[in-house]
N, C-alpha and C. Protein backbone atom coordinates (compact mmCIF):
# COMPACT_ATOMS: atom_id res chain seq x y z
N UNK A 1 11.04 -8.76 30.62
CA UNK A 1 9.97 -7.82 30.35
C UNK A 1 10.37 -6.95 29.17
N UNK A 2 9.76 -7.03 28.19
CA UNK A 2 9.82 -6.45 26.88
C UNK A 2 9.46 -5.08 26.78
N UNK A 3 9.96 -3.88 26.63
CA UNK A 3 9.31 -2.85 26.68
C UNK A 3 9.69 -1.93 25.24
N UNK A 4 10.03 -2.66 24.31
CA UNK A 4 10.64 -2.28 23.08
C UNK A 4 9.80 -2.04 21.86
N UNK A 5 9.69 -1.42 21.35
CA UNK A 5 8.25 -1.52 20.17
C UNK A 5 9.66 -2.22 18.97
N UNK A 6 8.03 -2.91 17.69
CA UNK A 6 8.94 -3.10 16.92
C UNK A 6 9.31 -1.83 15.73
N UNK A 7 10.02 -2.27 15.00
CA UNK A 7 10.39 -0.90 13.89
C UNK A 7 8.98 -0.77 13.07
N UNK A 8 9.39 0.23 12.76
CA UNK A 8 7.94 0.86 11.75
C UNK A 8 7.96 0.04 10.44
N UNK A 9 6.68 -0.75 10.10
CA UNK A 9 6.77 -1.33 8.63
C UNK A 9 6.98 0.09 7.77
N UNK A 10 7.71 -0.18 6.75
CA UNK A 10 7.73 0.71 5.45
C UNK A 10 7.71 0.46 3.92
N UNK A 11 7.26 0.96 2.83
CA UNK A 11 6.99 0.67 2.26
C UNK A 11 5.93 0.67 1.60
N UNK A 12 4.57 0.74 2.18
CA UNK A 12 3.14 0.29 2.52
C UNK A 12 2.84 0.56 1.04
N UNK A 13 2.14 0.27 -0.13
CA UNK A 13 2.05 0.08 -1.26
C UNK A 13 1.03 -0.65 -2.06
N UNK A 14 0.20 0.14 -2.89
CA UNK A 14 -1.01 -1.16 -3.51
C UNK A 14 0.22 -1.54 -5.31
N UNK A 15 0.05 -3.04 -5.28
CA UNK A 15 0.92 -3.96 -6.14
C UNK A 15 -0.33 -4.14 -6.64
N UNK A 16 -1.60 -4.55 -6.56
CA UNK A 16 -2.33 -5.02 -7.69
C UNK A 16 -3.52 -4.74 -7.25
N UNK A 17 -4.63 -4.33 -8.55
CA UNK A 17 -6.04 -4.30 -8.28
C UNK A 17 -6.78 -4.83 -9.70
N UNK A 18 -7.88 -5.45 -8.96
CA UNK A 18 -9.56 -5.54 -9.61
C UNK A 18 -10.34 -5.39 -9.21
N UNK A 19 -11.52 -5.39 -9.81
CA UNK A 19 -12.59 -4.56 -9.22
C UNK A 19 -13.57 -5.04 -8.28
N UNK A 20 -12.94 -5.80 -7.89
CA UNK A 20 -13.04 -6.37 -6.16
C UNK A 20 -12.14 -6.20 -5.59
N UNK A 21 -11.01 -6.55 -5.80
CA UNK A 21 -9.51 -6.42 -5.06
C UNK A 21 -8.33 -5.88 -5.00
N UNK A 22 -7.81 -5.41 -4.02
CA UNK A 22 -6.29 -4.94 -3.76
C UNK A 22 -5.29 -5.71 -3.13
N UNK A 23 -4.10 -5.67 -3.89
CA UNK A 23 -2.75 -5.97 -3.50
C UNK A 23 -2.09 -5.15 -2.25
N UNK A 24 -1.61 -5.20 -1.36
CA UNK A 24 -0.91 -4.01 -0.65
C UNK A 24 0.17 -5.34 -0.27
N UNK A 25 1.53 -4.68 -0.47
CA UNK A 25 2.85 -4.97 0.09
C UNK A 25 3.88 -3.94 1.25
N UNK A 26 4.60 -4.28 1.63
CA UNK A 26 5.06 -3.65 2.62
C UNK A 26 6.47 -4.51 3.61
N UNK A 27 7.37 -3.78 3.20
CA UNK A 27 8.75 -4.21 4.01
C UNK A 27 8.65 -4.71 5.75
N UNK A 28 8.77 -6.06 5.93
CA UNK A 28 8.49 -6.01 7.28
C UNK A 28 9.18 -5.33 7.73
N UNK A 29 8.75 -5.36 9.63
CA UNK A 29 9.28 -4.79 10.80
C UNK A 29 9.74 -5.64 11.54
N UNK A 30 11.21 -5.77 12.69
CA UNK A 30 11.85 -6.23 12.74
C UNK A 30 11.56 -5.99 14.67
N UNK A 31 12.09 -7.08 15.60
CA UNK A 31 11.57 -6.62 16.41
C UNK A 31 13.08 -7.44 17.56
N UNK A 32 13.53 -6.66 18.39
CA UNK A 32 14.48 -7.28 19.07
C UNK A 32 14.05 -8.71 19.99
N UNK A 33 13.08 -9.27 20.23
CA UNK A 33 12.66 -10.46 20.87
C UNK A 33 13.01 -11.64 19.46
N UNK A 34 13.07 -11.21 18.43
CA UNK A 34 13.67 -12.00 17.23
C UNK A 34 12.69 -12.82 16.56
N UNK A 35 11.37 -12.12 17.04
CA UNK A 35 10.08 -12.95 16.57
C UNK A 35 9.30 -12.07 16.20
N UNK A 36 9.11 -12.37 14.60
CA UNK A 36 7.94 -11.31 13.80
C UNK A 36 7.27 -10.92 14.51
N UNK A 37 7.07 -9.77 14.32
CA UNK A 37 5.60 -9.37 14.66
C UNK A 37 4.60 -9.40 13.72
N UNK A 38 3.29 -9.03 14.31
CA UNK A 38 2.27 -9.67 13.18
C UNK A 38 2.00 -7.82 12.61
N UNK A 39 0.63 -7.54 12.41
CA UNK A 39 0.44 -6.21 11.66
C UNK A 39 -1.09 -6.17 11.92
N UNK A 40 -1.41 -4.96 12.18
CA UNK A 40 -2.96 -4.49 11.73
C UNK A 40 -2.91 -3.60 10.80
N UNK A 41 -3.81 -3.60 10.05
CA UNK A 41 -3.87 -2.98 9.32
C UNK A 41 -5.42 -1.96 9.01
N UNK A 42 -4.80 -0.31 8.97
CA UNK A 42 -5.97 0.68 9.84
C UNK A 42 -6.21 1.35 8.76
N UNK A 43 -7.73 1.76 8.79
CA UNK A 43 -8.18 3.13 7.97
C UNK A 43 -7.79 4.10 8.63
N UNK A 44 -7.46 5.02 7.45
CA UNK A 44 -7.06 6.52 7.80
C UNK A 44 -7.98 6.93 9.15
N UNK A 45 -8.79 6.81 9.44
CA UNK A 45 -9.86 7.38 10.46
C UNK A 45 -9.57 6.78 11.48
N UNK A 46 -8.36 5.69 11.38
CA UNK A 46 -8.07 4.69 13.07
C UNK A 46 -8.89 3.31 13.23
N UNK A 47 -9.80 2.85 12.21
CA UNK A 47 -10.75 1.89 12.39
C UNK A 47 -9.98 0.56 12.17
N UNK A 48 -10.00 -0.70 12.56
CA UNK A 48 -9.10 -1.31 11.74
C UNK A 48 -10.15 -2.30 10.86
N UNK A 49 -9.16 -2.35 9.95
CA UNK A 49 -9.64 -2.77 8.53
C UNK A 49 -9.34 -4.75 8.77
N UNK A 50 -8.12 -4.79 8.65
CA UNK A 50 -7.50 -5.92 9.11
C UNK A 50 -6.69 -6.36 10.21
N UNK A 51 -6.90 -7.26 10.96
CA UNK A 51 -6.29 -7.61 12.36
C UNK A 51 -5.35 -8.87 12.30
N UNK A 52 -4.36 -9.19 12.69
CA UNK A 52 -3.91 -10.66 12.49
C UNK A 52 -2.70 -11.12 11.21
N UNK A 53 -2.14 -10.04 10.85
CA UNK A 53 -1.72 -9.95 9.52
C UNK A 53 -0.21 -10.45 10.25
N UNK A 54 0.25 -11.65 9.05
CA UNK A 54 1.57 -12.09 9.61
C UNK A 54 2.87 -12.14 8.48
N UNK A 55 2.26 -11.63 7.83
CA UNK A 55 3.35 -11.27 6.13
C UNK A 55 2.72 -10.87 4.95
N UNK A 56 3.32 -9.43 4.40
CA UNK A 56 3.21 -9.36 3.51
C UNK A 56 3.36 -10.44 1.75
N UNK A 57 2.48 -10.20 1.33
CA UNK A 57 1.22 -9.24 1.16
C UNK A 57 0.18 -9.56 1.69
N UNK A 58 -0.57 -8.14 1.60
CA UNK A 58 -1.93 -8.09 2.09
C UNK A 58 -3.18 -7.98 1.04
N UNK A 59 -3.82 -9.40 1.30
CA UNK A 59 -5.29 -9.27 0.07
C UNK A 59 -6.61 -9.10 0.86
N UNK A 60 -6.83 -7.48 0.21
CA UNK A 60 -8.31 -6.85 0.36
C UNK A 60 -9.62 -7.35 -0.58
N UNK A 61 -10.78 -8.35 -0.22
CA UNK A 61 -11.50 -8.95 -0.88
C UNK A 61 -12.35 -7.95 -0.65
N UNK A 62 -13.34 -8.10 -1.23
CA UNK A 62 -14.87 -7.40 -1.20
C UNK A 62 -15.21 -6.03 -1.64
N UNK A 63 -14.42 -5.48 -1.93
CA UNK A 63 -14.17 -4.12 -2.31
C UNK A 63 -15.20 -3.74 -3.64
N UNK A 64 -15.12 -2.32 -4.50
CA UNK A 64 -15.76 -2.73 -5.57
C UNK A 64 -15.75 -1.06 -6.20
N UNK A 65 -16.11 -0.84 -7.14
CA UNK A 65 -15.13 0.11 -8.12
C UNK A 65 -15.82 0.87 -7.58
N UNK A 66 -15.06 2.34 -7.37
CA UNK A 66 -15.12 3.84 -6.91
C UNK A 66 -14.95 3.49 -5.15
N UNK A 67 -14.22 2.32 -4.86
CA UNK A 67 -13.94 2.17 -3.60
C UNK A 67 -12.67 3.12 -3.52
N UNK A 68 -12.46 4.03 -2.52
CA UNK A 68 -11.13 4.87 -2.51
C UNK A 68 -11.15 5.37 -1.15
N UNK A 69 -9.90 4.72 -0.73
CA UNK A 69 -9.80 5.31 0.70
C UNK A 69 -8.03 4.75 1.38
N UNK A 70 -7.74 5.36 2.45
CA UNK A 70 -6.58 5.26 2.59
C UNK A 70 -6.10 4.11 3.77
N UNK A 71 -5.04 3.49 3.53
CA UNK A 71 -4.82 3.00 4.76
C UNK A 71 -3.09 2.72 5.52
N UNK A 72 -3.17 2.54 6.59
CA UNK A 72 -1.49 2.77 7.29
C UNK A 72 -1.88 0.97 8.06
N UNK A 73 -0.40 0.83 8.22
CA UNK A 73 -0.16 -0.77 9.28
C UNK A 73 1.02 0.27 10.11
N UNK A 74 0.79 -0.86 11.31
CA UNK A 74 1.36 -1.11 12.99
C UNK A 74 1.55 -2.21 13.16
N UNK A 75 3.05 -2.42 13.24
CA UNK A 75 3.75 -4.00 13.47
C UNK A 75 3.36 -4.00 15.55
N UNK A 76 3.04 -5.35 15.60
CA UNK A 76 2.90 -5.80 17.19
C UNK A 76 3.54 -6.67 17.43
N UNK A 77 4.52 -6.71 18.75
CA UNK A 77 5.21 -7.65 19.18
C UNK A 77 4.56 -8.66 20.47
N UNK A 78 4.53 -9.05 20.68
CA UNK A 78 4.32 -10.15 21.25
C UNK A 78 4.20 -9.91 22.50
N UNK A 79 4.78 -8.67 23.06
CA UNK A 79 4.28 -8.02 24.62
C UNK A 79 3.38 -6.93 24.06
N UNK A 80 2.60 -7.20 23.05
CA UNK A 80 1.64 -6.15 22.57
C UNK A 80 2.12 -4.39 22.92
N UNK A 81 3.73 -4.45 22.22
CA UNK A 81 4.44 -3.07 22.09
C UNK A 81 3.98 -2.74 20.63
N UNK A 82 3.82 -1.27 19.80
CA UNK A 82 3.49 -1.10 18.96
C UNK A 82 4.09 -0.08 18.42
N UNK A 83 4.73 -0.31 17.12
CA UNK A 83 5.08 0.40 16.18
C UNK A 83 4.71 1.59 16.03
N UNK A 84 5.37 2.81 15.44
CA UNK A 84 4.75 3.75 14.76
C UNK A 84 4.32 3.46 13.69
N UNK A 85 3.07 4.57 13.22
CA UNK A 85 2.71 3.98 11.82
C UNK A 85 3.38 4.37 10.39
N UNK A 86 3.29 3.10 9.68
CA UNK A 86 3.89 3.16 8.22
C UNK A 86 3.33 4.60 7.38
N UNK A 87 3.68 4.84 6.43
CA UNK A 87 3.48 5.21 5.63
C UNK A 87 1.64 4.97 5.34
N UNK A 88 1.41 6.02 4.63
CA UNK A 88 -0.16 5.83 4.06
C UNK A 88 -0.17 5.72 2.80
N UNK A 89 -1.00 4.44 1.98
CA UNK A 89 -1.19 4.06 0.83
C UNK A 89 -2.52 4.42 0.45
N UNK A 90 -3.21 4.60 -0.70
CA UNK A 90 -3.96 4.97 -0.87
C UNK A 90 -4.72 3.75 -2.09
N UNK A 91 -5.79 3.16 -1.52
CA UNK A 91 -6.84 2.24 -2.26
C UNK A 91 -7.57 2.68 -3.46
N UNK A 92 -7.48 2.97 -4.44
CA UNK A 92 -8.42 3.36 -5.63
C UNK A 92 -8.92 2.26 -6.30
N UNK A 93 -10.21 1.73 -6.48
CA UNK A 93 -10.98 1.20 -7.21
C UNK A 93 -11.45 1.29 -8.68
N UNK A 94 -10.53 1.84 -9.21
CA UNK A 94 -11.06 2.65 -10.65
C UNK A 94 -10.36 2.48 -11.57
N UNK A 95 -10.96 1.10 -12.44
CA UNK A 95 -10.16 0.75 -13.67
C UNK A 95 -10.97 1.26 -15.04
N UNK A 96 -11.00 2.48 -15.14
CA UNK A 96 -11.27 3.08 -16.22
C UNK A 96 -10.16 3.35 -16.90
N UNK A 97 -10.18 3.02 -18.17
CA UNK A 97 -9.37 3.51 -19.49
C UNK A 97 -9.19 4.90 -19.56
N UNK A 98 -7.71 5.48 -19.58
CA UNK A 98 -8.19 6.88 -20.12
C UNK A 98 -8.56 7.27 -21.24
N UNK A 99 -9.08 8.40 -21.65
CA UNK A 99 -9.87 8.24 -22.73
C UNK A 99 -8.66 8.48 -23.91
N UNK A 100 -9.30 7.85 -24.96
CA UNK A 100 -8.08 7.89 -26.47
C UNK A 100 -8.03 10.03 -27.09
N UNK A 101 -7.13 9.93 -26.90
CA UNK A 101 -6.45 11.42 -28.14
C UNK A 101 -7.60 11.38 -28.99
N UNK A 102 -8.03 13.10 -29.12
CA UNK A 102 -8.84 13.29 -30.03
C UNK A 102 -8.34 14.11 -31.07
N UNK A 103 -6.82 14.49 -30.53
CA UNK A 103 -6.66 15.20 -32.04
C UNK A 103 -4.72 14.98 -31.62
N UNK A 104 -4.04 15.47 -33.05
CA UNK A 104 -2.49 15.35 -32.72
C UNK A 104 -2.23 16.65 -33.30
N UNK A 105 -0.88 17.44 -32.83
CA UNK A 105 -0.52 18.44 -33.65
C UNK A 105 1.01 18.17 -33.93
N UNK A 106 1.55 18.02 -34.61
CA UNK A 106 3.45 18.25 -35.17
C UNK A 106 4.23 19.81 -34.45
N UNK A 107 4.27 19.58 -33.24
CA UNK A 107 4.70 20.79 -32.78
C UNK A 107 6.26 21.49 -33.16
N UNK A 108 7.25 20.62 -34.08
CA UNK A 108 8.15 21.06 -34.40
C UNK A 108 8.76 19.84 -35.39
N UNK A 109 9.36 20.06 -36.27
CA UNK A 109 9.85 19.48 -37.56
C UNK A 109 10.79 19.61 -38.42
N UNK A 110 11.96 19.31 -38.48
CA UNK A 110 13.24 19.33 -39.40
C UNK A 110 14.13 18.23 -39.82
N UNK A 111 14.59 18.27 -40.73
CA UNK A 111 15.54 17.43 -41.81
C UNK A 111 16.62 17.99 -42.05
N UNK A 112 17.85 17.17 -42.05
CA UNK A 112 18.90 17.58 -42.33
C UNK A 112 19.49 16.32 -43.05
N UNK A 113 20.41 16.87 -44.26
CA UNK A 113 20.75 16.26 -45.38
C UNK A 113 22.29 15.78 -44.29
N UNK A 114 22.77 14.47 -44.79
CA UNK A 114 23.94 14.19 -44.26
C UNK A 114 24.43 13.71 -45.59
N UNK A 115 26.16 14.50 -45.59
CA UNK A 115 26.40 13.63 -46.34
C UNK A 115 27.96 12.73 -46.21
């Protein structure tokens, strides 16, 4: 009888976006029965986003620009014991350019002769 949770994933991290999609990576969790655990993966509000997750990485489809919102994973072991939660990553949808310099100033300036 298993009564052990597994370790807390850490790490939790967005690696890549477009403007449909996010990357999220994250250090597995390790679990003394010696068999991965899998991961859900939750909105900040507790909802879950993704269920069934069995290795990093994690790909978020459907998404779409000014999508922004946060999310944490909970490693599960196999007697459905559960992790504390990871770290919170945060989803931003927003591949805007920043905008270009509109002006420059020379804030300080000197020469020295060597000889």
């Amino acid at each position: 009888f298993d009564i052990s949770a597994p370790t807390t994933p850490t790490n939790l991290s967005v690696t890549g976006l477009t403007s449909t999609s996010a990357t999220l990576t994250f250090t597995a969790s390790t679990d003394n029965s010696g068999v991965a655990p899998t991961y859900i993966l939750y909105n900040e509000d507790g909802s879950v986003r993704v269920n069934n997750i069995t290795a990093s990485p994690i790909q978020l489809t459907g998404l779409s620009l000014n999508n922004d919102f946060n999310v944490y994973l909970i490693a599960v072991d196999n007697s459905n014991n559960r992790s504390a939660r990871s770290n919170t990553a945060n989803v931003l949808i927003d591949l805007t350019p920043p905008a270009n310099p509109t002006s420059f100033a020379v804030v300080s300036q000197s020469l020295r002769e060597l000889n």
